[in-house]
Structure formats: structure tokens, C-alpha cells
Protein backbone atom coordinates (compact mmCIF):
# COMPACT_ATOMS: atom_id res chain seq x y z
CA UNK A 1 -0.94 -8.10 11.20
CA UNK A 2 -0.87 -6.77 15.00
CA UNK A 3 -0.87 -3.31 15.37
CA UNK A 4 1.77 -1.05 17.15
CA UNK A 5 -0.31 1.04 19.16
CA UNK A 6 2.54 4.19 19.42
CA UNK A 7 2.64 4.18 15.40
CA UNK A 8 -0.12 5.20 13.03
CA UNK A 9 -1.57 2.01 11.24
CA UNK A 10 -1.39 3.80 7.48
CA UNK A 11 2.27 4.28 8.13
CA UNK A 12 2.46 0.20 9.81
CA UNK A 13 0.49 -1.07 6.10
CA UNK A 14 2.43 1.46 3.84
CA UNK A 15 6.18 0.24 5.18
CA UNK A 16 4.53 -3.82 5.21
CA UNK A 17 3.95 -2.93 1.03
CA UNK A 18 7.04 -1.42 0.88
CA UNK A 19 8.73 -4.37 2.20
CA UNK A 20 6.30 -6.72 0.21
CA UNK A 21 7.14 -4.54 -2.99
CA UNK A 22 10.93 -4.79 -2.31
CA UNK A 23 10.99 -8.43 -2.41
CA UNK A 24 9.28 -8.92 -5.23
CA UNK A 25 6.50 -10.51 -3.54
CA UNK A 26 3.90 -7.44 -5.62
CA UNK A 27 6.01 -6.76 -8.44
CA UNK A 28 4.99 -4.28 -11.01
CA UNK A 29 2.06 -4.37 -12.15
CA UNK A 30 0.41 -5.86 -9.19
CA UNK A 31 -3.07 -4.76 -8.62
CA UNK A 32 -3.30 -3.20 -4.40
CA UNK A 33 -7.22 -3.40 -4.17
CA UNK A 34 -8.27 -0.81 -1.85
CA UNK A 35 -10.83 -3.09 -0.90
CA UNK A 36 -8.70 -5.94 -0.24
CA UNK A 37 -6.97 -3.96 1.90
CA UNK A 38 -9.01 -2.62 4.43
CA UNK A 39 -10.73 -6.70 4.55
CA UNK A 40 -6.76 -7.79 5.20
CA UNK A 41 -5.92 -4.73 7.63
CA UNK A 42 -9.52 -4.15 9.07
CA UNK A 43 -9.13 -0.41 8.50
CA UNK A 44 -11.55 2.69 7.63
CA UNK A 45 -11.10 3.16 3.37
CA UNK A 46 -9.89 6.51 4.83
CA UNK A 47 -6.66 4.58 6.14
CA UNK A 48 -6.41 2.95 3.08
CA UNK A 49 -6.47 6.44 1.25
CA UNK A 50 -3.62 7.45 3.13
CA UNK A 51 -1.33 4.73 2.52
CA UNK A 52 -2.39 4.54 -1.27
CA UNK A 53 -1.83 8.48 -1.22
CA UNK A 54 2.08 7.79 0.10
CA UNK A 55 2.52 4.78 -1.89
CA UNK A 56 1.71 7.00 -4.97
CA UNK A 57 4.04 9.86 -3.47
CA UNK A 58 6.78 7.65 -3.45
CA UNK A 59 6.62 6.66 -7.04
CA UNK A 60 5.70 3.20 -5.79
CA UNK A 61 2.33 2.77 -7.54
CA UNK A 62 0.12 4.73 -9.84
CA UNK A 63 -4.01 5.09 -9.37
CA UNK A 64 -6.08 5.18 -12.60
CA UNK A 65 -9.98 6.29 -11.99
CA UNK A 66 -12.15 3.22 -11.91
CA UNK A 67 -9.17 0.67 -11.81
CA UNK A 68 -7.30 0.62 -8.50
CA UNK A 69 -3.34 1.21 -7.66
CA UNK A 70 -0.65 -0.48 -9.20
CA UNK A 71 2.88 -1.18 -8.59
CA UNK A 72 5.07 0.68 -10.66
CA UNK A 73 8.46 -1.12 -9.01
CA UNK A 74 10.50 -1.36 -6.34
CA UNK A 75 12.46 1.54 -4.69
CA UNK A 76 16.03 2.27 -5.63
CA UNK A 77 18.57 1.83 -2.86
């Protein structure tokens, strides 16, 4: 993924799940490896932190200790 340089890159990943979640392409249940994420991004785990943080906000996935973030579903439009 290329960057935008006028946007912040948490909010760039966070809307490329959203889309990614919308489609079906991580449906529920899908694990979202923090790990995995800053390897496919090439972020800081405190980037990663903040889109996991706005995911969860969002009602989009749910973080249990020890385990990692999971989908929960898609958004309702």
C-alpha cells in the first residue's frame, strides 16, 4: 500500500479493513494479527494500536488478552 502523505497512515489501514471487511474479503471471525499488520503496512505497533483501537470503537472487531482482534462483521449501511 502507498501512503498518502496529507492523511495519517492509522486512518489510510483502518478505512483499507473497513473496505476489506465490507466485502467480505475478512469476514467474521477473521483473525487481524497485530503483527501481521505492521510486517504488511511497515508501521510502529503503536500505529497498529490505533487502528485496532478504532476498529474496536466501531463495533468492527473485538480484542481478547493473549489472542488478537477479530472481526465481529461488517458495518450496517
Amino acid at each position: 500500500m502507498e501512503f498518502d502523505p496529507t492523511r495519517p497512515k492509522w486512518r489510510q489501514i483502518r478505512d483499507e479493513i473497513v473496505r476489506k471487511i465490507e466485502t467480505g474479503e475478512y469476514p467474521p471471525g477473521y483473525l487481524i494479527s497485530a503483527v501481521q499488520l505492521e510486517r504488511d503496512y511497515g508501521v510502529a505497533r503503536a500505529t497498529v494500536q490505533k487502528v485496532t483501537a478504532a476498529l474496536r470503537a466501531e463495533g468492527l472487531v473485538r480484542t481478547e488478552t493473549g489472542m488478537g482482534s477479530f472481526v465481529t462483521g461488517p458495518t450496517a449501511k
